[in-house]
Protein backbone atom coordinates (compact mmCIF):
# COMPACT_ATOMS: atom_id res chain seq x y z
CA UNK A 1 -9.95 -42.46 -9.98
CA UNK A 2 -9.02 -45.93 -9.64
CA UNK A 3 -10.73 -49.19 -9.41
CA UNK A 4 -11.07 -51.56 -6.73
CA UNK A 5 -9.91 -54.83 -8.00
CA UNK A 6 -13.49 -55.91 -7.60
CA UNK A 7 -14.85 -53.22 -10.18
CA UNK A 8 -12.25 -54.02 -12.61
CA UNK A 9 -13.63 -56.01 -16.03
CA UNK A 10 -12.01 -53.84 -19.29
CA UNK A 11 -8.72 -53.46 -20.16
CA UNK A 12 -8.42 -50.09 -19.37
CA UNK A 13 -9.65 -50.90 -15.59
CA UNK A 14 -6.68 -53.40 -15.21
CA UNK A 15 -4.43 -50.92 -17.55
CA UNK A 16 -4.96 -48.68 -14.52
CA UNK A 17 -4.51 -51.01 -11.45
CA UNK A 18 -0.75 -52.94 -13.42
CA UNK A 19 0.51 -49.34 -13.65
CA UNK A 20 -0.39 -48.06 -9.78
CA UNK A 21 0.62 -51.02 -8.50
CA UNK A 22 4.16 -51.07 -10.34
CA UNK A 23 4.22 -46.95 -10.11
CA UNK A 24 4.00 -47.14 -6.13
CA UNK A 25 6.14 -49.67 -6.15
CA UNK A 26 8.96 -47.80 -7.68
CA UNK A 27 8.73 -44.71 -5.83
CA UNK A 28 8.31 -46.57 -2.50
CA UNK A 29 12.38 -46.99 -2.53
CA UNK A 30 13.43 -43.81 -4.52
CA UNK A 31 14.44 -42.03 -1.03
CA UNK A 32 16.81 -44.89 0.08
CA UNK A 33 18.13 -44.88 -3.45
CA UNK A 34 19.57 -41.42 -2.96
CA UNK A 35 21.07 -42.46 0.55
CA UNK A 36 22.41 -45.27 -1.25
CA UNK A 37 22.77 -47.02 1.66
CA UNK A 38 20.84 -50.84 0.27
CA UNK A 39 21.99 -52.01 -2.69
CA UNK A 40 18.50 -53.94 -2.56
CA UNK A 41 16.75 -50.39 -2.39
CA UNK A 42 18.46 -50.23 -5.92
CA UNK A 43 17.53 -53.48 -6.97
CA UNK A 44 13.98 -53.14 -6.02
CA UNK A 45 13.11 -49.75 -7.33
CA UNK A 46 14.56 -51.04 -10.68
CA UNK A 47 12.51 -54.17 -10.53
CA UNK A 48 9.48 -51.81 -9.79
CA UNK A 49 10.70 -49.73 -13.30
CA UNK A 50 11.03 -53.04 -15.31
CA UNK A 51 7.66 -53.63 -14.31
CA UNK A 52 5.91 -50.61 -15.00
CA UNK A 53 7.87 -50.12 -18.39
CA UNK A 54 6.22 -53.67 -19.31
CA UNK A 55 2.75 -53.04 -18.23
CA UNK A 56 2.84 -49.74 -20.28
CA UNK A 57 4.23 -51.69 -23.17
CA UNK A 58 1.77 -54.50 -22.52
CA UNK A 59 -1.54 -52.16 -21.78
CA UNK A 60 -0.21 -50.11 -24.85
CA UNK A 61 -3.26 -50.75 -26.96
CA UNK A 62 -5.81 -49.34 -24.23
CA UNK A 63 -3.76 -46.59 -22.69
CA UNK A 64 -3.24 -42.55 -24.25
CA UNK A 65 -0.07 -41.80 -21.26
CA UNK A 66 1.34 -38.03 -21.40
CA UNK A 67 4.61 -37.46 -23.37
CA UNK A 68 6.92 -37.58 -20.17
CA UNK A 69 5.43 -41.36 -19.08
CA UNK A 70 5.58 -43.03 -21.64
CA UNK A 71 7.83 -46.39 -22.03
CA UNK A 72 10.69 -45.10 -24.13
CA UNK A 73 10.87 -42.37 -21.14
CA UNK A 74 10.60 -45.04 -18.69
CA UNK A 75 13.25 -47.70 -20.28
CA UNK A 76 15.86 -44.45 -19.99
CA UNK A 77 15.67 -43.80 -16.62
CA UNK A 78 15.36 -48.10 -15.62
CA UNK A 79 18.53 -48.66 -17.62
CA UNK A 80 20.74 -45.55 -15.46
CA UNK A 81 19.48 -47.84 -12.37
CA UNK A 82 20.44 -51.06 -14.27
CA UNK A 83 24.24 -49.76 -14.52
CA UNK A 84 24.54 -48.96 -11.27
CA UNK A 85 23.20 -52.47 -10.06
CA UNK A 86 25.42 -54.27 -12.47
CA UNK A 87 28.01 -53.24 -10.98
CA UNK A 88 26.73 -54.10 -7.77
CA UNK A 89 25.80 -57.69 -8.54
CA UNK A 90 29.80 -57.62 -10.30
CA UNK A 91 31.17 -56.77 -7.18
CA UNK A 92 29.29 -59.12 -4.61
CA UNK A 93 30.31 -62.31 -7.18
CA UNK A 94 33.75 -61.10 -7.67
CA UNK A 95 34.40 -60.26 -3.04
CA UNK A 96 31.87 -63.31 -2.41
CA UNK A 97 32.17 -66.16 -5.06
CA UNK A 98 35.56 -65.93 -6.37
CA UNK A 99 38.31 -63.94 -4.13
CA UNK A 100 38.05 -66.13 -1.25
CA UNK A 101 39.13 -69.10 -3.47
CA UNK A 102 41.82 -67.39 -5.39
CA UNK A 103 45.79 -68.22 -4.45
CA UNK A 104 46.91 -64.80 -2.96
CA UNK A 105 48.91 -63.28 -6.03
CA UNK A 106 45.71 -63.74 -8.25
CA UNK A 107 43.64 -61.83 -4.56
CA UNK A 108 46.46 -59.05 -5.41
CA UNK A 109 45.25 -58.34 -8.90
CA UNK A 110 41.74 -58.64 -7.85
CA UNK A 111 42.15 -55.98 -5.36
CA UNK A 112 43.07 -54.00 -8.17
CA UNK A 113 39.78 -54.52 -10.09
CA UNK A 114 38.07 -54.06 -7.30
CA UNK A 115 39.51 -50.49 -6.70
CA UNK A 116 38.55 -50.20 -10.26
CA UNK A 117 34.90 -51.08 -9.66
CA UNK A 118 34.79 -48.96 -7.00
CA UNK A 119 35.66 -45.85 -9.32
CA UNK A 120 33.37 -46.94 -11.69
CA UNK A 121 30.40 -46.96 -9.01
CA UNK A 122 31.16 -43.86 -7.64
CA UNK A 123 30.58 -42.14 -11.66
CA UNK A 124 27.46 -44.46 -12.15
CA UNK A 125 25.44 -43.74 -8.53
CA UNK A 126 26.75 -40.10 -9.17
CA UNK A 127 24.74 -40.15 -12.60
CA UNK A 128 21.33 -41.93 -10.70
CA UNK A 129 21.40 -39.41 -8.24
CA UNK A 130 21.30 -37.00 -10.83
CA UNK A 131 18.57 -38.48 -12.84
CA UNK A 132 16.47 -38.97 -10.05
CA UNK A 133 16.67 -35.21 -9.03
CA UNK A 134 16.69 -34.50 -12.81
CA UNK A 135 13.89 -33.15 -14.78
CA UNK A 136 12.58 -36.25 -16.56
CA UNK A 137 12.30 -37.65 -13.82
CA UNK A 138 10.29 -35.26 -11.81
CA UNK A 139 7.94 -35.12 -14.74
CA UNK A 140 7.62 -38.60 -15.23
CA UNK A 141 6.17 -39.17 -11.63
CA UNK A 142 3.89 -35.92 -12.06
CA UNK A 143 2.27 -37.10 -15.06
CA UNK A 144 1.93 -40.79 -14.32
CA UNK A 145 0.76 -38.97 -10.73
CA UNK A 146 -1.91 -37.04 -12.72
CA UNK A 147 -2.92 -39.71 -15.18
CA UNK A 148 -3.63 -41.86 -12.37
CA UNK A 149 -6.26 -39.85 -10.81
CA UNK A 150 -7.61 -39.20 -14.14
CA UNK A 151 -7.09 -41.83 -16.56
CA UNK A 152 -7.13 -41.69 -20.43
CA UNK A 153 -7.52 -44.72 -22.47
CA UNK A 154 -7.95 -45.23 -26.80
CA UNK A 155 -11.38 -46.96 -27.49
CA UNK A 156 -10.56 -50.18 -27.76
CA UNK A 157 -10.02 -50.20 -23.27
CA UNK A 158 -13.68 -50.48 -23.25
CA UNK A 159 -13.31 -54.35 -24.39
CA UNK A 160 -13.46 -56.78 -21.69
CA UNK A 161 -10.07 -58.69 -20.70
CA UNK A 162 -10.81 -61.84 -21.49
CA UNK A 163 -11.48 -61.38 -25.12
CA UNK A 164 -8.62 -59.15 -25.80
CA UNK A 165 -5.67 -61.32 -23.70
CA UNK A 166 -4.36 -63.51 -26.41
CA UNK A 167 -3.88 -60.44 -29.31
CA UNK A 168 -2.27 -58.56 -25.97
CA UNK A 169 0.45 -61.62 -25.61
CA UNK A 170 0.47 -63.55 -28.54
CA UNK A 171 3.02 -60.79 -30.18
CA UNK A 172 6.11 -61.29 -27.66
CA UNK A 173 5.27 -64.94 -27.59
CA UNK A 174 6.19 -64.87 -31.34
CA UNK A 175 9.17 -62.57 -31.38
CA UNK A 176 10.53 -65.29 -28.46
CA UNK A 177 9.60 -68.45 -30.42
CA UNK A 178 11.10 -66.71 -33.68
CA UNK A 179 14.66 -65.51 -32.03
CA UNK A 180 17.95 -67.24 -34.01
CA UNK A 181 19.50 -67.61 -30.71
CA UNK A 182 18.00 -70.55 -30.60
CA UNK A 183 19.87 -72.06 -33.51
CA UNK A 184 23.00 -71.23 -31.71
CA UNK A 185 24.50 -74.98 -30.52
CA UNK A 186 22.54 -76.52 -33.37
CA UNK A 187 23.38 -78.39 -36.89
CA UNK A 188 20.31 -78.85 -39.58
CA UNK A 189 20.24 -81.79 -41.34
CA UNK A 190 17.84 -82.94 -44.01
CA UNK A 191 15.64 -80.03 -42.63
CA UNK A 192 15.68 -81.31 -38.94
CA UNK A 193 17.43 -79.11 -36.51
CA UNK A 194 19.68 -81.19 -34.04
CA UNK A 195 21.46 -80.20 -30.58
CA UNK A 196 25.30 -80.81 -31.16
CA UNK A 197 25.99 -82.98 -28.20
CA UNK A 198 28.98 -84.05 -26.07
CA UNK A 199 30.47 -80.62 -26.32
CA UNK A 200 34.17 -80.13 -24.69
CA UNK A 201 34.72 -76.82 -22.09
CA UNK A 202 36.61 -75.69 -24.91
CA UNK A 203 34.14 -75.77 -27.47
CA UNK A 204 31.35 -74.64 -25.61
CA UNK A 205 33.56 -71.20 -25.25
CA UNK A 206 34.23 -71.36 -29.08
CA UNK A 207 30.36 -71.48 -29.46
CA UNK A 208 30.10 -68.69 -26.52
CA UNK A 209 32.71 -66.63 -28.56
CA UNK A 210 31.18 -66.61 -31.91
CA UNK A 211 27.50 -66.03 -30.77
CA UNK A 212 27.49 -64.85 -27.11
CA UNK A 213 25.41 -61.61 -28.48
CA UNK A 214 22.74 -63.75 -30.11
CA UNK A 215 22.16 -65.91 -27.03
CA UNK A 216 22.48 -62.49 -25.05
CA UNK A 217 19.91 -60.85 -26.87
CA UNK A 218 17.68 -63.71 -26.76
CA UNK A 219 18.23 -63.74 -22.81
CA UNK A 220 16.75 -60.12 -23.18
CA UNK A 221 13.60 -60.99 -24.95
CA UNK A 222 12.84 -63.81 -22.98
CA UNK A 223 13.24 -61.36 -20.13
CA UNK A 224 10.38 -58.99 -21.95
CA UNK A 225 8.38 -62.29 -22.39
CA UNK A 226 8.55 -62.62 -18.98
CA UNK A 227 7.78 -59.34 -17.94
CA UNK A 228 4.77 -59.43 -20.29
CA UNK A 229 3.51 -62.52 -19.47
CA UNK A 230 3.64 -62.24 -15.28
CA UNK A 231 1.53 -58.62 -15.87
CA UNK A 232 -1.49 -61.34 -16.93
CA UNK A 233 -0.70 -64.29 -15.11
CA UNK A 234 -3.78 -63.93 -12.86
CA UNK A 235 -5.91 -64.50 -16.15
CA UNK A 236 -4.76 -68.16 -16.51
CA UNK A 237 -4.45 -71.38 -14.88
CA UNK A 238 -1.20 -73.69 -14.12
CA UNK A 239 -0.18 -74.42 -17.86
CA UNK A 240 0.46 -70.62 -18.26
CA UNK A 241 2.41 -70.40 -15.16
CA UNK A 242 4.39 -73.61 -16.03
CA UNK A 243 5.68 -72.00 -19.31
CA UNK A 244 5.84 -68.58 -17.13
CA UNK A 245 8.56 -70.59 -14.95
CA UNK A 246 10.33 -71.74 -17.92
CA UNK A 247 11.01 -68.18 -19.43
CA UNK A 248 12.20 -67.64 -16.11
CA UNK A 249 14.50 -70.43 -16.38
CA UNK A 250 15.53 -69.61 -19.88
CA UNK A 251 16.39 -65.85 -18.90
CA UNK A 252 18.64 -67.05 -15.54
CA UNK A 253 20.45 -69.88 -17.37
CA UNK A 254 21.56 -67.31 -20.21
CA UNK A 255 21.92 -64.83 -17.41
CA UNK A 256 24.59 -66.79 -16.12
CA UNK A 257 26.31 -66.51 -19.32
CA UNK A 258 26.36 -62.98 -19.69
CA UNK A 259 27.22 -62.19 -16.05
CA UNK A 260 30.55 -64.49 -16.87
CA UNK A 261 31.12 -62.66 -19.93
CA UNK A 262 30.63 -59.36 -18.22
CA UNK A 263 33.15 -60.24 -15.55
CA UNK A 264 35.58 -61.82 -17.50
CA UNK A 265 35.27 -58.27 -19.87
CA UNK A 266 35.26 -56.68 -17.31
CA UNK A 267 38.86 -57.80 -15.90
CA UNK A 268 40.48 -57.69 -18.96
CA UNK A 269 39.92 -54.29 -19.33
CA UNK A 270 40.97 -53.22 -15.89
CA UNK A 271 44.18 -55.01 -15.78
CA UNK A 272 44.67 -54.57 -19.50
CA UNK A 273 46.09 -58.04 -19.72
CA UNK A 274 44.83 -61.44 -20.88
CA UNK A 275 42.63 -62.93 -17.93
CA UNK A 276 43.71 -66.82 -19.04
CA UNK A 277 47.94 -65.73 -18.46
CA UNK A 278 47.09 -63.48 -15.19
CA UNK A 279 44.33 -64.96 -13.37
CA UNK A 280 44.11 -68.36 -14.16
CA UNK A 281 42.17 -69.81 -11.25
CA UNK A 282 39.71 -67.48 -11.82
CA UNK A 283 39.22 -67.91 -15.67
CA UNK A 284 39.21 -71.56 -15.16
CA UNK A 285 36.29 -71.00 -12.65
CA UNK A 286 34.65 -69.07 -15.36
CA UNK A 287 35.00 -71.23 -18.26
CA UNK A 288 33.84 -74.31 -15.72
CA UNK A 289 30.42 -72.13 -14.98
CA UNK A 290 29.76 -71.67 -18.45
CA UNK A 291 30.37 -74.99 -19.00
CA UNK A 292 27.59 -75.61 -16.39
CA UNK A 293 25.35 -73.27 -17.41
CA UNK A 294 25.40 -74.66 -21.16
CA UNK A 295 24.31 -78.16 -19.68
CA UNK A 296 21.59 -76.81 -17.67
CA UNK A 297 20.68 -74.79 -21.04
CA UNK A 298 20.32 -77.97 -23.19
CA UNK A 299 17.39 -79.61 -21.66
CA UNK A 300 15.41 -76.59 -21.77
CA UNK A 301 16.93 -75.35 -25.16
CA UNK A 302 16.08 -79.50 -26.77
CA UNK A 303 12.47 -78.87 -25.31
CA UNK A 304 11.33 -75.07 -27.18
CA UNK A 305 12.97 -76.44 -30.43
CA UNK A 306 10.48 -79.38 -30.07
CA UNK A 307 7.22 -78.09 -32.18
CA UNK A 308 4.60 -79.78 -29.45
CA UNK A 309 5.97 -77.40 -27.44
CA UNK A 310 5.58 -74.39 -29.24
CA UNK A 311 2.28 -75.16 -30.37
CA UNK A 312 1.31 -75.98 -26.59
CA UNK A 313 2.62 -72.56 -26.08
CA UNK A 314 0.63 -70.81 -28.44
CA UNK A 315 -2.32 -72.36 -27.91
CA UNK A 316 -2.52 -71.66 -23.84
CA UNK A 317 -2.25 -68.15 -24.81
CA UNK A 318 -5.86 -68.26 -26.52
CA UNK A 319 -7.02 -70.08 -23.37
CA UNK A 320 -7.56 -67.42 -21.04
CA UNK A 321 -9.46 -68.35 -18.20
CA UNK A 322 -13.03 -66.65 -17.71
CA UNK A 323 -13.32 -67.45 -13.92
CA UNK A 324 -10.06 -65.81 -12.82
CA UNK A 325 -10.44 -62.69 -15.07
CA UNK A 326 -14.09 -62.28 -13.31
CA UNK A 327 -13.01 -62.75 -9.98
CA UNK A 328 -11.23 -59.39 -9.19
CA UNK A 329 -8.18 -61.40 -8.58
CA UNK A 330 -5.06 -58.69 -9.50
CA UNK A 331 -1.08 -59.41 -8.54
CA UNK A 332 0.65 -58.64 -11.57
């Protein structure tokens, strides 16, 4: 049975609350999923997914889940949601940010991608719907159902919050502080890493071309950093929630990125013909975003290469704070 938020001191008690909270979350929206009728039903139930996958992965120490709930199980079924909202989010930019300002021959060809998408989202909600109905599915809410009302944790979710908080985040802090996409847009000299500056259009797509995947992929683990990070954020003070906004930050600049790449992919390969010749308005909007994007990224990029920073960072991990994690305070 589960705690009230006021019982709640191990890590197994708030093991327990993360993964109700995220759980009921999830299957609040499944029903308008299947009418598919919201595409914000879609979006939420997949944000509710995202979350529970990372409060599994973050609780993992303290937590013995059944063979059908477990995160790998979890990440499957998230990332048949995520395709269908991609293309979602693809077609709201492409009707609502760039057809309205296109000249009418380059509208023409967009209609044609759009007919495209269309397609396309008929296969991938056809696929959800199945999943949902499917097997895995059904047994993942059974057992996460049953563990709920009868939870098993490893030893170690005896241990009080507080003390076990930093070993919990300090991990995905690392494997974010350690990523090489963060010597993508850099020179080293004399052993000093150093921003190149001043950067054209042009050669900010020349950097995006030869390591797009590296600053993708770092995108994605500052979005598990995230994730990780706002399951605890009721166990610390302002300093952890300033450096919780700038993953954030980090994840939606580089976001922006990818969702140009992605689009401008995306085009190519419908029309089978080089965006830059047959839609030039719109690649010219594209490269000017990125363009955009990059500046916004090199304030925040300058600041996590600085070590004060990173050493701030680790070091308000070990801080958590004592008052909050007794209170019975829980939103993550």
């Amino acid at each position: 049975m589960i705690l009230s938020t006021h019982k709640a001191h191990t890590l197994g008690d708030w093991a327990s609350l993360a993964i109700q909270k995220h759980f009921e979350k999830f299957l609040k929206h499944e029903a308008n999923v299947l009418k598919d009728k919201h595409p914000e039903d879609l979006h939420q139930m997949r944000v509710g997914m995202r979350r529970l996958r990372s409060a599994i992965t973050g609780f993992a120490p303290a937590i013995d889940l059944p063979k059908p709930a477990q995160e790998k199980k979890i990440g499957n079924i998230a990332r048949i949601l995520g395709e269908l909202r991609d293309l979602d989010v693809l077609r709201e930019a492409l009707e609502k940010k760039y057809q309205p300002t296109l000249p009418g021959k380059e509208k023409k060809s967009l209609d044609k991608v759009l007919t495209q998408l269309d397609k396309k989202r008929t296969q991938a909600f056809a696929q959800v719907k199945t999943t949902l109905e499917g097997d895995a599915y059904q047994s993942l809410k059974q057992s996460l159902t049953k563990w709920l009302k009868q939870p098993s944790y490893h030893r170690i979710a005896q241990m009080p919050i507080q003390e076990v908080l930093p070993d919990l985040l300090s991990p995905q802090v690392s494997q974010l502080l350690l990523h090489p996409g963060w010597l993508v847009g850099t020179e080293v000299k004399d052993g000093e890493i150093h921003i190149l500056q001043d950067l054209s259009p042009a050669m900010v797509e020349q950097q995006l071309a030869d390591d797009g995947s590296l600053l993708h992929d770092l995108r994605k683990e500052a979005k598990r950093t995230r994730y990780q990070m706002e399951v605890f954020s009721d166990f610390y003070g302002d300093t952890y929630n300033t450096y919780l906004e700038e993953v954030k930050r980090i994840q939606s600049i580089l976001g922006q990125i990818q969702d140009s790449f992605i689009l401008s992919e995306f085009m190519t390969d419908s029309l089978r013909l080089e965006m830059k010749s047959h839609l030039p308005n719109l690649a010219n909007q594209l490269t000017g975003a990125n363009y955009q994007s990059w500046q916004e990224w090199q304030s925040i990029h300058q600041r996590y290469l600085n070590p004060e920073t990173r050493t701030n960072f680790r070091a308000m991990i070990l801080q958590p704070n004592a008052e909050i994690t007794q209170s019975g305070k829980f939103d993550g």
